[in-house]
C-alpha atoms as a PDB file:
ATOM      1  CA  UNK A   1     116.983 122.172  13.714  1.00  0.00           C
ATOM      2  CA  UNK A   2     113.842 122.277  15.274  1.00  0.00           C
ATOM      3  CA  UNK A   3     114.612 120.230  18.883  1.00  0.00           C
ATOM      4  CA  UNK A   4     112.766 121.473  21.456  1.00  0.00           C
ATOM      5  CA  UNK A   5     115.647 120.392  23.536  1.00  0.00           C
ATOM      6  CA  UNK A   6     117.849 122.854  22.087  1.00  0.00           C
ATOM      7  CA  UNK A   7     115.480 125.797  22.706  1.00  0.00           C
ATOM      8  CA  UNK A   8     114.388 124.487  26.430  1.00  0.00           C
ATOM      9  CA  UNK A   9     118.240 124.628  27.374  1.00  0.00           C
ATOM     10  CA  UNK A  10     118.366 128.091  25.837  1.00  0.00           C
ATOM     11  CA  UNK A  11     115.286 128.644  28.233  1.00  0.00           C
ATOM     12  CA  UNK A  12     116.891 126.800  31.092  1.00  0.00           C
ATOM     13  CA  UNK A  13     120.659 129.021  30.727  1.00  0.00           C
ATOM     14  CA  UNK A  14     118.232 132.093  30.934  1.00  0.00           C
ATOM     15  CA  UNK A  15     116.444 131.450  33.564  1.00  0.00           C
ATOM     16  CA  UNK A  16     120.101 130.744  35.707  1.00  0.00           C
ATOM     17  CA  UNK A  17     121.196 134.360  34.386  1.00  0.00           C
ATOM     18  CA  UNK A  18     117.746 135.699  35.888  1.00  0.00           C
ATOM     19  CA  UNK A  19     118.242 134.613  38.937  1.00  0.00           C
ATOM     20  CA  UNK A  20     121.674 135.292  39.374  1.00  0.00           C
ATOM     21  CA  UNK A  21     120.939 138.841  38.053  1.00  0.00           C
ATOM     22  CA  UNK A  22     118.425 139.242  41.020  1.00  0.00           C
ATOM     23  CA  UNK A  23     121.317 138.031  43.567  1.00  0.00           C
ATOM     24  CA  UNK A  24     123.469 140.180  42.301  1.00  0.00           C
ATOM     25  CA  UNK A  25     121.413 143.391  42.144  1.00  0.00           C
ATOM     26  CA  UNK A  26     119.982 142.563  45.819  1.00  0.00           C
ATOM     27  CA  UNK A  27     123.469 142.038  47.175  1.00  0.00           C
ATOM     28  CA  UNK A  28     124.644 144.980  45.490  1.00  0.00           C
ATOM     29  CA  UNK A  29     121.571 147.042  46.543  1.00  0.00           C
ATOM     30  CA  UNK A  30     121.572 146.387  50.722  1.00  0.00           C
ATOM     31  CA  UNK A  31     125.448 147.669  50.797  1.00  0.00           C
ATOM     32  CA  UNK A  32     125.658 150.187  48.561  1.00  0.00           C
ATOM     33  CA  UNK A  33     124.524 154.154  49.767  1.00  0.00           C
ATOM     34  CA  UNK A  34     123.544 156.724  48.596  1.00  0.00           C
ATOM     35  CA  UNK A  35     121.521 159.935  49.932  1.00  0.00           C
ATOM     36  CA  UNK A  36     122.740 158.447  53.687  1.00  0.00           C
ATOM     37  CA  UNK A  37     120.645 155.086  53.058  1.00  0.00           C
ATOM     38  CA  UNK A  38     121.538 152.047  50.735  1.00  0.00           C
ATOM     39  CA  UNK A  39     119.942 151.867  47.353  1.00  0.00           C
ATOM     40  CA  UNK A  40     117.481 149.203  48.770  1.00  0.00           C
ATOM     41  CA  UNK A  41     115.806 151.227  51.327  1.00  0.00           C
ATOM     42  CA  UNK A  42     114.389 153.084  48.478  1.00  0.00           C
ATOM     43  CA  UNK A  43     110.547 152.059  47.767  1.00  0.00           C
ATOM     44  CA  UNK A  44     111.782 151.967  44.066  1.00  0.00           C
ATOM     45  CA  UNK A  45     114.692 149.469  44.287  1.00  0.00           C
ATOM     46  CA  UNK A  46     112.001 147.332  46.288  1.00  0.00           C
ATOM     47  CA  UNK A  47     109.354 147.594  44.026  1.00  0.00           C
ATOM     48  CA  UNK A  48     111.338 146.893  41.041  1.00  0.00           C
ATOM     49  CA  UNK A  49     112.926 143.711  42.189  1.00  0.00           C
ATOM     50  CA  UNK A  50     109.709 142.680  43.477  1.00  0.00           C
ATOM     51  CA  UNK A  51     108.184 142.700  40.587  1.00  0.00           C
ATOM     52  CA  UNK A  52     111.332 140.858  38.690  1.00  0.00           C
ATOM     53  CA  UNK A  53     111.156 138.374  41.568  1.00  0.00           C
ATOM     54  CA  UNK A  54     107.114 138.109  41.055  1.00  0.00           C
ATOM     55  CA  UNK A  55     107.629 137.303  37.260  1.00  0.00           C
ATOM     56  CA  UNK A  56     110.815 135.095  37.719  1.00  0.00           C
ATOM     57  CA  UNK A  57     109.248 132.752  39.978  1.00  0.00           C
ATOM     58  CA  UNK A  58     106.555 132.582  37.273  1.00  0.00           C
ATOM     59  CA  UNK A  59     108.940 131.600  34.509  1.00  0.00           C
ATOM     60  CA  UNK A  60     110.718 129.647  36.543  1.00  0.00           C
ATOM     61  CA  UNK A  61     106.880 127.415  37.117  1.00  0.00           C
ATOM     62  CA  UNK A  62     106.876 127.311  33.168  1.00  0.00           C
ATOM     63  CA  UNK A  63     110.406 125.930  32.582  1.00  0.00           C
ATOM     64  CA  UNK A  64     110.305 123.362  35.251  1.00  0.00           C
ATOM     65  CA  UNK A  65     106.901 122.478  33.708  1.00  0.00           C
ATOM     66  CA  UNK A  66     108.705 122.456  30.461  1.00  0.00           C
ATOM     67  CA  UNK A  67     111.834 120.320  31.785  1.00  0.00           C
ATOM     68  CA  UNK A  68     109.104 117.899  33.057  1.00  0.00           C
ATOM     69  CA  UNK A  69     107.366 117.556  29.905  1.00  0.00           C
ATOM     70  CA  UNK A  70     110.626 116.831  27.704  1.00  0.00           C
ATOM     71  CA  UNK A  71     111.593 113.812  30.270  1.00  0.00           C
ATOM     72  CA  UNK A  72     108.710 112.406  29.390  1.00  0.00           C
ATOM     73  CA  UNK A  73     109.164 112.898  25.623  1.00  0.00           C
ATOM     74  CA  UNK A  74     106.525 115.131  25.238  1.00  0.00           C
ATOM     75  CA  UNK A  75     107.362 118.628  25.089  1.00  0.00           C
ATOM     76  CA  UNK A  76     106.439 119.776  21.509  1.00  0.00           C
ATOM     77  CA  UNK A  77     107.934 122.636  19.174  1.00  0.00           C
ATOM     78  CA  UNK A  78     105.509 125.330  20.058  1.00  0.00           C
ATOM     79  CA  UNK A  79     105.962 125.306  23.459  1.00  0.00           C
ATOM     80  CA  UNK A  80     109.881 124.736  23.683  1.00  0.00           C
ATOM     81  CA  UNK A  81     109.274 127.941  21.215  1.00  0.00           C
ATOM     82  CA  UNK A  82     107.308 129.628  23.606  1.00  0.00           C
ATOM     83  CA  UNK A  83     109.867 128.805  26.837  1.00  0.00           C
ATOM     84  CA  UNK A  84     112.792 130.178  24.443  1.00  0.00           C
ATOM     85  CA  UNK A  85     110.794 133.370  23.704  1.00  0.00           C
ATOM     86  CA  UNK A  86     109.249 134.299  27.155  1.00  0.00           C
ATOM     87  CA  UNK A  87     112.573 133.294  29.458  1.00  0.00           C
ATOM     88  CA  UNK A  88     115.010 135.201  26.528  1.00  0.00           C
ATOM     89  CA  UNK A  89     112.649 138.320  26.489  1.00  0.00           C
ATOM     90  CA  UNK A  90     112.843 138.377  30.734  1.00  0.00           C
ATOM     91  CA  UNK A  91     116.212 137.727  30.671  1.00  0.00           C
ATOM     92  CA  UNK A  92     117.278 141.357  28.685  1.00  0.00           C
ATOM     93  CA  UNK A  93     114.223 143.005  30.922  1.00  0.00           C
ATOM     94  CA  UNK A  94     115.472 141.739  34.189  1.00  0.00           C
ATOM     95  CA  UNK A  95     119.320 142.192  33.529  1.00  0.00           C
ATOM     96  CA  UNK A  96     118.447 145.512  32.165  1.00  0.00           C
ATOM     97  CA  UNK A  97     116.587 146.835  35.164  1.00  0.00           C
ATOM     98  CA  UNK A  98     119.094 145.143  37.421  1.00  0.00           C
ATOM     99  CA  UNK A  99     121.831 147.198  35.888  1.00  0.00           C
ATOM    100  CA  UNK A 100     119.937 150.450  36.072  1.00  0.00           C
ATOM    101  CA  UNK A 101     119.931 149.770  39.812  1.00  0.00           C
ATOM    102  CA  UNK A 102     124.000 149.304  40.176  1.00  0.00           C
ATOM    103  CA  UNK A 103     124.102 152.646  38.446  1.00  0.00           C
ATOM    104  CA  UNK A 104     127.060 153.489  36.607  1.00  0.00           C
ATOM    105  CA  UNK A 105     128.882 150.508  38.225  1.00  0.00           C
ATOM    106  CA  UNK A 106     127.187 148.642  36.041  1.00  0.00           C
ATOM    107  CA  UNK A 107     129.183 149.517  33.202  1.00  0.00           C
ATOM    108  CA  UNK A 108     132.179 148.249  35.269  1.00  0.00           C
ATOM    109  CA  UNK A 109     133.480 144.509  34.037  1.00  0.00           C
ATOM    110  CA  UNK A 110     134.643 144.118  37.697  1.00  0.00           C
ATOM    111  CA  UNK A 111     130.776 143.630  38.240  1.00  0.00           C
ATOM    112  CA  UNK A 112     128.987 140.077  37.349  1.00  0.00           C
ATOM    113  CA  UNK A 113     125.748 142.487  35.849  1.00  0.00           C
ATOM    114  CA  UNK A 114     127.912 143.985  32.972  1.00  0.00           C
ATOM    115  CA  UNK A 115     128.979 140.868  31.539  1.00  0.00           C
ATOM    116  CA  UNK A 116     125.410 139.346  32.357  1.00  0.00           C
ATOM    117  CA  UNK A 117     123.854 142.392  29.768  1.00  0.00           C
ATOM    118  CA  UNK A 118     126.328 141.493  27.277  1.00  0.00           C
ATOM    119  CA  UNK A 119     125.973 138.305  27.442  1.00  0.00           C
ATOM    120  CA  UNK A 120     122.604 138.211  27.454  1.00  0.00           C
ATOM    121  CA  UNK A 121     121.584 140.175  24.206  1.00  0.00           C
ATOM    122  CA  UNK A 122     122.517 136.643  22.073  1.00  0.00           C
ATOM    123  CA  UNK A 123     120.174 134.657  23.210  1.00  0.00           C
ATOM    124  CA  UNK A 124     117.092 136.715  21.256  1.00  0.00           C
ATOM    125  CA  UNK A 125     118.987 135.973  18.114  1.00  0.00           C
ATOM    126  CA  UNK A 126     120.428 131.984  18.723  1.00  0.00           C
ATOM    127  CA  UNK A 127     118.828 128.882  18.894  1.00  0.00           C
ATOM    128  CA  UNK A 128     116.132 130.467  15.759  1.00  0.00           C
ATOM    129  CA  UNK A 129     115.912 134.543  16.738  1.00  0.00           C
ATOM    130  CA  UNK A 130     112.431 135.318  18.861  1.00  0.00           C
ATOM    131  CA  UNK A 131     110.917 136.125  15.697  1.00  0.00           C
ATOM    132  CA  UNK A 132     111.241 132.698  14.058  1.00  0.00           C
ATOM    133  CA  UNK A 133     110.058 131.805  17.610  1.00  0.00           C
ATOM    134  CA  UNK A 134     106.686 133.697  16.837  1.00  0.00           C
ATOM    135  CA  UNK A 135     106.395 132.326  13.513  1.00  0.00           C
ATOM    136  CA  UNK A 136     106.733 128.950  14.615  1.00  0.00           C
ATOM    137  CA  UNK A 137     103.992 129.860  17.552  1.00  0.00           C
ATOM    138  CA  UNK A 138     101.702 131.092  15.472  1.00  0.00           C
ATOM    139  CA  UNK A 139     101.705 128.152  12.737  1.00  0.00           C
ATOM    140  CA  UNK A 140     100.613 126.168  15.702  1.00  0.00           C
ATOM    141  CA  UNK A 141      97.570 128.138  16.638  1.00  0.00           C
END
């Protein structure tokens, strides 16, 4: 149905994969080499996790504002929409940018960042897909 508690967790699980993905990819990125340096030395691997980091740390604001709201009983539909849409839409960005900095270990099951881009491509389409999300924003405006 239409509990916001339902879409906040969905929020909440993405979130966790974001900044696991982030671990992951910065672990991965200070040992592995390439060109005689590892892959974080590069201005570009910096940058781009930067920038992930820059906008998780924003989401992660929202959802704890979110979390807040629903213990008191007052987080409402639009905005539990709104968490569901913005943290699942980071989520694939993140985990996709993450795994275009393992490189074709990616791709490899042996590494937490394959399963993490499988695994996250449901949660657009579960808990009401982003688009119902929208709807349901909108109505509210």
């Amino acid at each position: 149905g239409e509990l916001p508690q339902e879409r906040l967790i969905i929020a909440m699980g993405a979130m966790t994969t974001i900044e696991r993905a982030l671990e992951e990819t910065l672990a991965f990125t200070k040992e592995r080499k390439a060109f005689g340096k590892t892959i974080w030395d590069f201005q570009n691997t910096q940058f781009t996790l930067a920038e992930l980091k820059a906008r998780a740390t924003a989401a992660k604001v929202f959802v704890n504002h979110c979390i807040a709201q629903h213990l008191e009983g007052k987080l409402d539909v639009p905005t539990a929409c709104m968490a569901k849409l913005w943290l699942t839409e980071l989520q694939g960005e993140v985990v996709d940018k993450c795994l275009q900095l393992h490189g074709g270990s990616g791709y490899i099951n042996d590494y937490p960042i394959a399963r993490m881009f499988r695994d996250s491509r449901v949660t657009r389409i579960f808990g009401g897909s982003n688009e119902i999300m929208k709807m349901v924003i909108a109505r509210s405006m």
